[in-house]
PDB file of N, CA and C in Angstrom:
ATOM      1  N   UNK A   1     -80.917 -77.428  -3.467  1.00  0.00           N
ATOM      2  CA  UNK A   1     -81.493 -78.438  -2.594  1.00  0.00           C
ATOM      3  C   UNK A   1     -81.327 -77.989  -1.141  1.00  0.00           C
ATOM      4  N   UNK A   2     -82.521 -78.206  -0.397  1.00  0.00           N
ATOM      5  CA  UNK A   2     -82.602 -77.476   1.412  1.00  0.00           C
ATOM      6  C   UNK A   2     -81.922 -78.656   1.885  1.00  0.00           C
ATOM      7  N   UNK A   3     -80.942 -78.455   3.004  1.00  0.00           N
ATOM      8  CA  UNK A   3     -80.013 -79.583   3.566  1.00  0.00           C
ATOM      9  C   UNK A   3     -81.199 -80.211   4.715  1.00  0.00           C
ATOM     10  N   UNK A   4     -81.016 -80.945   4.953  1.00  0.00           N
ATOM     11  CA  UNK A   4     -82.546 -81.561   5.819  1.00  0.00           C
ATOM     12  C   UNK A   4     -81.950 -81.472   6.985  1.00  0.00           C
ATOM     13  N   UNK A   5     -82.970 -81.076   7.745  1.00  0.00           N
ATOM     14  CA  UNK A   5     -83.069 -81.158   9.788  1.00  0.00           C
ATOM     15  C   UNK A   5     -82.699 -82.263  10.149  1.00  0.00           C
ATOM     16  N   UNK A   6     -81.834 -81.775  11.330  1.00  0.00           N
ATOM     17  CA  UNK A   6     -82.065 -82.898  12.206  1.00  0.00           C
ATOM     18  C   UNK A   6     -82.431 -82.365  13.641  1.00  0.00           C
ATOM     19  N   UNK A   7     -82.937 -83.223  13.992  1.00  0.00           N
ATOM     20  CA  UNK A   7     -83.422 -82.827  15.205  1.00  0.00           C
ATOM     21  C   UNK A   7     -82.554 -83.322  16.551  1.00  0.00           C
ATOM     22  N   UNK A   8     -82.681 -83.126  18.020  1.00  0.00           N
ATOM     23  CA  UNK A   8     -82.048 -83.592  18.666  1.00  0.00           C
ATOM     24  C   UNK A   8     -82.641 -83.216  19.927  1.00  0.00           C
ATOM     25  N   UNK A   9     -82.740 -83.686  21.285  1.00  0.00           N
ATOM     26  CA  UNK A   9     -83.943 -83.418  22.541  1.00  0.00           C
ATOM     27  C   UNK A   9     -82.257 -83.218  23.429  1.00  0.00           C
ATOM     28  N   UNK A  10     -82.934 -82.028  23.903  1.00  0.00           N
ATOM     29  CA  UNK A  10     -81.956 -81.583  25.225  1.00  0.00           C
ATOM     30  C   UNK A  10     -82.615 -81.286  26.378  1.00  0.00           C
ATOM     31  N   UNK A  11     -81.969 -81.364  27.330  1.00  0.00           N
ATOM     32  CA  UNK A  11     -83.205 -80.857  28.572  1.00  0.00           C
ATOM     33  C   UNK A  11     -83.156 -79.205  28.810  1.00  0.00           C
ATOM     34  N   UNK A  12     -83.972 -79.121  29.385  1.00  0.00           N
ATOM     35  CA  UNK A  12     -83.720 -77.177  29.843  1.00  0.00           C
ATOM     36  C   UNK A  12     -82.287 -77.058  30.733  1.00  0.00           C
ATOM     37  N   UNK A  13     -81.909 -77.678  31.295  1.00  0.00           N
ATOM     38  CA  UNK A  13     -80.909 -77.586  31.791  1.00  0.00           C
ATOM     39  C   UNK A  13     -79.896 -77.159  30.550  1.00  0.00           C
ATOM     40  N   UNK A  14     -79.579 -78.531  29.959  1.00  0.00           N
ATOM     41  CA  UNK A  14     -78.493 -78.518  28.753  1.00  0.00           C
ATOM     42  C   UNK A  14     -78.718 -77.410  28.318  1.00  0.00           C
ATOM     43  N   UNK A  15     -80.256 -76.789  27.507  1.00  0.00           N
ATOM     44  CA  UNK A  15     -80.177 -75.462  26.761  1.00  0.00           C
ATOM     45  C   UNK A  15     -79.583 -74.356  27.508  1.00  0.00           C
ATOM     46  N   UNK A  16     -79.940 -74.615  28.690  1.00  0.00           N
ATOM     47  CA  UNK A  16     -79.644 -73.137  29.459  1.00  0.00           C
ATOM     48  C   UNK A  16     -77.565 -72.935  29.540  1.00  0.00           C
ATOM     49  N   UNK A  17     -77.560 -74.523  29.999  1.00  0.00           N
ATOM     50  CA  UNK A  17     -75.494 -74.309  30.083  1.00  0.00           C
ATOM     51  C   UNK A  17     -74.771 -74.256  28.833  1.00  0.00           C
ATOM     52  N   UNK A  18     -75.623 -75.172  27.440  1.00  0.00           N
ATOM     53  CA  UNK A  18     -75.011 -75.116  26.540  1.00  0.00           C
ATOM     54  C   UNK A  18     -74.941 -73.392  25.779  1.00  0.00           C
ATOM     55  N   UNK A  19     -76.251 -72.515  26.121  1.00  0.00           N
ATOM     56  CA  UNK A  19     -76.348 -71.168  25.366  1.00  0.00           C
ATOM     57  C   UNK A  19     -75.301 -70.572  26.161  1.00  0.00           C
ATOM     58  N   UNK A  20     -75.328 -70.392  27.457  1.00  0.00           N
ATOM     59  CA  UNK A  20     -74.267 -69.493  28.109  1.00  0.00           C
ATOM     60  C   UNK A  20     -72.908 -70.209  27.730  1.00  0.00           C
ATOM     61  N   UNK A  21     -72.484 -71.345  27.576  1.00  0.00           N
ATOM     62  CA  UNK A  21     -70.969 -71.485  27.016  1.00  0.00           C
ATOM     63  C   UNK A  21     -71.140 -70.901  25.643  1.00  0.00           C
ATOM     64  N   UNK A  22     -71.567 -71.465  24.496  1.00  0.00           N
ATOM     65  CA  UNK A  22     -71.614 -70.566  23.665  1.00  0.00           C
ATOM     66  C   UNK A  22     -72.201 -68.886  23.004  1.00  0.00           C
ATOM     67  N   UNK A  23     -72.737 -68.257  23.949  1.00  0.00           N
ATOM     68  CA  UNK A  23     -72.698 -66.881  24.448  1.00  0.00           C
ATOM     69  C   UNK A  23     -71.328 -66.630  24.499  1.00  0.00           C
ATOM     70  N   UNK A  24     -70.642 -67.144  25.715  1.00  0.00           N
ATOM     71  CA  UNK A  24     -69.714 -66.808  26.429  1.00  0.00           C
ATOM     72  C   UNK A  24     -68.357 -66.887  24.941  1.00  0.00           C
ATOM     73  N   UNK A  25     -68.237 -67.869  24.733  1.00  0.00           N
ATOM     74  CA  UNK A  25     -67.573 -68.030  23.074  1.00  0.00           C
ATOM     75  C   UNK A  25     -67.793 -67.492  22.086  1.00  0.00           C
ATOM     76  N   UNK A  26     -68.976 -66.779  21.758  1.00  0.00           N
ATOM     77  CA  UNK A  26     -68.685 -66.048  20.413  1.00  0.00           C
ATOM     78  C   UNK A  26     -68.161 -64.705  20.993  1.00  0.00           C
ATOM     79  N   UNK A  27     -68.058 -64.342  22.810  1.00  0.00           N
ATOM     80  CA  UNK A  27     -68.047 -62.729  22.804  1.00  0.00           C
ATOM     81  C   UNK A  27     -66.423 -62.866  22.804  1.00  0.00           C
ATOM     82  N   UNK A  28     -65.395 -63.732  22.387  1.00  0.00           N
ATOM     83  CA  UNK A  28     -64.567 -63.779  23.081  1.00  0.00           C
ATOM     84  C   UNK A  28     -63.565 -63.954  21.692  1.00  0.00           C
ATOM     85  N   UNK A  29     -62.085 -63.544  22.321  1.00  0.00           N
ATOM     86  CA  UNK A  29     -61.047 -64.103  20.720  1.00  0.00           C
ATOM     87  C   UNK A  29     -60.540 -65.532  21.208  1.00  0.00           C
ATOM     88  N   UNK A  30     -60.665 -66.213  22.189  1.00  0.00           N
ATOM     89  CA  UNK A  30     -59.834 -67.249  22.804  1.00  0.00           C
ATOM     90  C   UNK A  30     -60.011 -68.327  21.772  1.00  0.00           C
ATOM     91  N   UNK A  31     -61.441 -68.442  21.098  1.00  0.00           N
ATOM     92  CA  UNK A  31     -60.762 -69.768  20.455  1.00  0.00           C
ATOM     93  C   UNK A  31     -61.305 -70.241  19.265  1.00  0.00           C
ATOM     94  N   UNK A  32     -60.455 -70.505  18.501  1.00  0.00           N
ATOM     95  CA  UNK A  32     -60.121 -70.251  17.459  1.00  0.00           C
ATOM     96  C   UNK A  32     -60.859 -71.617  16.159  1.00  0.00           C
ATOM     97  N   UNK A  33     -61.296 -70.982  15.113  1.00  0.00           N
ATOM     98  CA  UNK A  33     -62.223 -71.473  14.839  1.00  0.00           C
ATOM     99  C   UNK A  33     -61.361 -71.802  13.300  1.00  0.00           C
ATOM    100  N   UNK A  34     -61.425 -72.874  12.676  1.00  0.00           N
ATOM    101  CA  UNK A  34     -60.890 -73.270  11.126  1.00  0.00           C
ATOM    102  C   UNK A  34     -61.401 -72.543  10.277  1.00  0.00           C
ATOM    103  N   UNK A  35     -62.655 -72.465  10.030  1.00  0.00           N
ATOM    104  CA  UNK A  35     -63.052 -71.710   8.860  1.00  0.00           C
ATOM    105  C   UNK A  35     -64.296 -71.291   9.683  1.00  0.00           C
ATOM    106  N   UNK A  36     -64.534 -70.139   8.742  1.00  0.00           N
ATOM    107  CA  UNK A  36     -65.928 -69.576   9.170  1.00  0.00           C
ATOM    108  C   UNK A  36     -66.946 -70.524   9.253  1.00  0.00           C
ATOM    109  N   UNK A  37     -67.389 -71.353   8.651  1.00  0.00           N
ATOM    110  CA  UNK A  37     -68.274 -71.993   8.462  1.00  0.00           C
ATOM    111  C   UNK A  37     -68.811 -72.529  10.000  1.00  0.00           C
ATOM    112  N   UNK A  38     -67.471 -72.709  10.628  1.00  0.00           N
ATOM    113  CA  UNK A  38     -67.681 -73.283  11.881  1.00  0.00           C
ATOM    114  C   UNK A  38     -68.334 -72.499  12.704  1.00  0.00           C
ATOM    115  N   UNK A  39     -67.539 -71.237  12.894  1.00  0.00           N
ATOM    116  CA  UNK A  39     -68.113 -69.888  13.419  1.00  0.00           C
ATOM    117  C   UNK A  39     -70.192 -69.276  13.213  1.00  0.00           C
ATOM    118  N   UNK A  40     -70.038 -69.651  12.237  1.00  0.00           N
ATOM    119  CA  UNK A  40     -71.239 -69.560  11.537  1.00  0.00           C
ATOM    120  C   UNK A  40     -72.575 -70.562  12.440  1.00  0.00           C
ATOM    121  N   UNK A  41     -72.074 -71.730  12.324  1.00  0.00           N
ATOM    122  CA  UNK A  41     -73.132 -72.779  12.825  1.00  0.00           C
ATOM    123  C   UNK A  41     -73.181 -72.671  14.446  1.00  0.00           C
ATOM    124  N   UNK A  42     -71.834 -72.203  15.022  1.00  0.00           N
ATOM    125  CA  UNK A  42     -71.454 -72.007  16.229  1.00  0.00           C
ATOM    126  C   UNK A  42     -72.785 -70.710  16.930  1.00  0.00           C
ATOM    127  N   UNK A  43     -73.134 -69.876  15.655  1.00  0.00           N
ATOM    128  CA  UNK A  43     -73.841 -68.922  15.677  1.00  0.00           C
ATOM    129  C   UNK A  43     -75.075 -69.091  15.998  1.00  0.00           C
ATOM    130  N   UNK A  44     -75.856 -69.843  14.813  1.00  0.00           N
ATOM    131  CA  UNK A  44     -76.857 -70.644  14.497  1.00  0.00           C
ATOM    132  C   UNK A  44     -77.367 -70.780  15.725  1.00  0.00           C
ATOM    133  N   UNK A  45     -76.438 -71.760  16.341  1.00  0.00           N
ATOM    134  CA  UNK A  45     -76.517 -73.148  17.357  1.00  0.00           C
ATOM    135  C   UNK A  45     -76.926 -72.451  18.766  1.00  0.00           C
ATOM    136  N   UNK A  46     -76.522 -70.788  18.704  1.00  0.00           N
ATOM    137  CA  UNK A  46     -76.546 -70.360  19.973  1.00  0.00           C
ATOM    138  C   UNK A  46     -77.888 -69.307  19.636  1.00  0.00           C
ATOM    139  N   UNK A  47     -77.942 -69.028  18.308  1.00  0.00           N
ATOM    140  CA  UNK A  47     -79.678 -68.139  18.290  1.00  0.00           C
ATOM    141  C   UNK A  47     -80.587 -69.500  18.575  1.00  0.00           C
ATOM    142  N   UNK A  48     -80.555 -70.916  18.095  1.00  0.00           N
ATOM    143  CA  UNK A  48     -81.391 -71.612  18.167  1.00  0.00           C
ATOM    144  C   UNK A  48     -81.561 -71.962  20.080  1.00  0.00           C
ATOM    145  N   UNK A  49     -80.963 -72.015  21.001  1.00  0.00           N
ATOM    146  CA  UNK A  49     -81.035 -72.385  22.061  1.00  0.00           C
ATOM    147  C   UNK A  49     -81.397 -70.840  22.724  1.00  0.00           C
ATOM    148  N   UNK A  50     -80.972 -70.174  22.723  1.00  0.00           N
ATOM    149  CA  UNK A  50     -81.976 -68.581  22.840  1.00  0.00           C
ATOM    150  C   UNK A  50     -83.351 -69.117  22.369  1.00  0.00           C
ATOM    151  N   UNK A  51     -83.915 -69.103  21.216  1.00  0.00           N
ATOM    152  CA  UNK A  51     -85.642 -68.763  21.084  1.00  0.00           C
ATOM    153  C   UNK A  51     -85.728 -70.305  22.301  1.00  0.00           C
ATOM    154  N   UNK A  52     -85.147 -71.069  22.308  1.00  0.00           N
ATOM    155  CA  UNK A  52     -85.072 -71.921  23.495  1.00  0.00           C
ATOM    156  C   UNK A  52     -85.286 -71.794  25.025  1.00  0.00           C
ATOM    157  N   UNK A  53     -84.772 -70.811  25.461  1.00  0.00           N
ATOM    158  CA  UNK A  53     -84.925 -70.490  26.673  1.00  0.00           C
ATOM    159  C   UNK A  53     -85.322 -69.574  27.167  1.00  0.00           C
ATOM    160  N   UNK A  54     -86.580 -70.058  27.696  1.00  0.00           N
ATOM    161  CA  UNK A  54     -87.891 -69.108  28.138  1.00  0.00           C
ATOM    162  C   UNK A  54     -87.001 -68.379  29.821  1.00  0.00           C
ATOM    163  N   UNK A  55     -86.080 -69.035  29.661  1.00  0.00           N
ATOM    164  CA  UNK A  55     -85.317 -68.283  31.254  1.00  0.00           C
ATOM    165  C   UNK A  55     -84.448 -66.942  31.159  1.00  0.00           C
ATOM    166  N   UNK A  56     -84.125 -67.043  29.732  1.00  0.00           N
ATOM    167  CA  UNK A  56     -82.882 -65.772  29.413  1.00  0.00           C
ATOM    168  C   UNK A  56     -82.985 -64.735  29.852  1.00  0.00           C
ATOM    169  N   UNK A  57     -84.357 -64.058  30.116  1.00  0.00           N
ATOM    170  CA  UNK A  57     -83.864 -62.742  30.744  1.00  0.00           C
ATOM    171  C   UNK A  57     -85.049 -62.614  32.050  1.00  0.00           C
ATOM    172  N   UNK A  58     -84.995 -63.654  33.120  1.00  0.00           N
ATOM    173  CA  UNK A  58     -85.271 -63.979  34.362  1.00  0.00           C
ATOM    174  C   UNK A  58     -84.683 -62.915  35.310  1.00  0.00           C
ATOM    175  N   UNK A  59     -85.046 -62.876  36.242  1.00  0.00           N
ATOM    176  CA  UNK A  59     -84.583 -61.990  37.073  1.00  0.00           C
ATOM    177  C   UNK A  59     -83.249 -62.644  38.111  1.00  0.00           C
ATOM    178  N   UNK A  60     -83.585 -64.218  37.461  1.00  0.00           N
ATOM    179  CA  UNK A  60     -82.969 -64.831  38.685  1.00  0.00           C
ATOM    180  C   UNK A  60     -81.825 -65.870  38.082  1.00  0.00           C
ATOM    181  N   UNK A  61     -81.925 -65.297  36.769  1.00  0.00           N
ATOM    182  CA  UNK A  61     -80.973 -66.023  35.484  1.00  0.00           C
ATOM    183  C   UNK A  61     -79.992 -66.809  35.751  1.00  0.00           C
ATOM    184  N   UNK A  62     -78.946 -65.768  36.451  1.00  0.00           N
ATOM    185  CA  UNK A  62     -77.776 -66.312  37.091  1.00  0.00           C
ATOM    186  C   UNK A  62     -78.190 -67.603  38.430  1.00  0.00           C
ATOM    187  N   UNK A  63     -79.121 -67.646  39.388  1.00  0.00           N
ATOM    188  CA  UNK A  63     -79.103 -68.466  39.913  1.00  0.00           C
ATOM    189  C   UNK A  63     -79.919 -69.951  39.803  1.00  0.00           C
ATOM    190  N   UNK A  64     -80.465 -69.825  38.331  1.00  0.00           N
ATOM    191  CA  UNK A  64     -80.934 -71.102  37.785  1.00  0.00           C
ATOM    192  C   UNK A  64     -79.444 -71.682  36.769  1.00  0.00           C
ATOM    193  N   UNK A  65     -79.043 -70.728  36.214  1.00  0.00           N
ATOM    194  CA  UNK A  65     -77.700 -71.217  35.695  1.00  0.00           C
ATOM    195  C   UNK A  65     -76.910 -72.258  36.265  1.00  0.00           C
ATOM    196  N   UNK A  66     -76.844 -71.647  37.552  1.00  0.00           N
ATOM    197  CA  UNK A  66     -75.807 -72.447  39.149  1.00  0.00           C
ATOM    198  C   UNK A  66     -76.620 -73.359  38.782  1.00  0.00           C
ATOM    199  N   UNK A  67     -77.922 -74.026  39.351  1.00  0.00           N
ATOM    200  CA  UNK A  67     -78.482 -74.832  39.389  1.00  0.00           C
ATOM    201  C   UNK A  67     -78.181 -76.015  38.546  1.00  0.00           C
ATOM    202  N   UNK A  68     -78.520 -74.813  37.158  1.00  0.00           N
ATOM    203  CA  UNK A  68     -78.766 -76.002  36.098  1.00  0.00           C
ATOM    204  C   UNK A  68     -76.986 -76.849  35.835  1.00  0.00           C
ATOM    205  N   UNK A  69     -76.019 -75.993  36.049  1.00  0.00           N
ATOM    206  CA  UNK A  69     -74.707 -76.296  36.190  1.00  0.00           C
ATOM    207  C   UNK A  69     -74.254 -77.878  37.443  1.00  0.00           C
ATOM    208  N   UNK A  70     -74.883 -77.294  38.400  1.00  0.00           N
ATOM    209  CA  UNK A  70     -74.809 -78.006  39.634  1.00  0.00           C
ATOM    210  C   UNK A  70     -75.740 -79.916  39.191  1.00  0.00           C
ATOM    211  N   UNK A  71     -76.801 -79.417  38.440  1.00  0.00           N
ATOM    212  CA  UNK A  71     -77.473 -80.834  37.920  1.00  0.00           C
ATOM    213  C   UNK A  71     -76.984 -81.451  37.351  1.00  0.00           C
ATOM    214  N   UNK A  72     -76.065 -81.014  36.125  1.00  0.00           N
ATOM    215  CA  UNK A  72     -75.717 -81.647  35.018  1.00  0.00           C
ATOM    216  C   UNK A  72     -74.546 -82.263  35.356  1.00  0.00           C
ATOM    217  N   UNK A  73     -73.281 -81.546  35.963  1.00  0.00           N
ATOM    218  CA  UNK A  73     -72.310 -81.599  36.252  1.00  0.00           C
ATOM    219  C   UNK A  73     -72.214 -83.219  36.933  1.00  0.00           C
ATOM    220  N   UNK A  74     -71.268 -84.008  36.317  1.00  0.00           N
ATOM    221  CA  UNK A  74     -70.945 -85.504  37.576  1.00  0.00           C
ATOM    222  C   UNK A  74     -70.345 -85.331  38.890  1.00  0.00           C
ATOM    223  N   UNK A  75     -71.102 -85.939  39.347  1.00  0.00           N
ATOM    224  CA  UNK A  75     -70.882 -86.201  40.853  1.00  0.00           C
ATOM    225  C   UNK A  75     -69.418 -86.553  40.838  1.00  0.00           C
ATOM    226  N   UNK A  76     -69.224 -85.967  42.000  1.00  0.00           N
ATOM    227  CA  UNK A  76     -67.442 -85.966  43.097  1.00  0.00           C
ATOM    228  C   UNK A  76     -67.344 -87.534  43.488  1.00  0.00           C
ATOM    229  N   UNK A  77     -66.261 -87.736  42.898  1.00  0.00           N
ATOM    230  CA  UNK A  77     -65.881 -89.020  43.214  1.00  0.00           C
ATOM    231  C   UNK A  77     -65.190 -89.350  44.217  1.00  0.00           C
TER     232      UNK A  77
END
């Protein structure tokens, strides 16, 4: 039996900060995962936000990143 989709709406922003944290996490040993399985979807989760972002290999990558960081991020209290 195919496990069924779910779907979920992020903005380009989110895709763009959520792929570079998890980029940044699979290249890394810091943290530490229970079972593969987790590792696995962790995987998934970061090829699926790649075919996602028509920005990934921009010339100007890094400074829409800032951006998109700077949007999302809550305001200074």
């Amino acid at each position: 039996m195919t496990e069924p989709k779910i779907s979920i709406e992020l903005t380009a922003d989110e895709v763009l900060v959520l792929f570079e944290w998890l980029h940044r996490i699979s290249e890394t040993s810091q943290v530490t995962f229970v079972d593969q399985a987790e590792q696995r979807a962790a995987w998934d989760l970061e090829a699926a936000l790649e075919s996602a972002n028509p920005t990934l290999f921009a010339g100007d990558y890094l400074q829409r990143l800032k951006a998109a960081r700077d949007r999302i991020r809550d305001p200074d209290e």
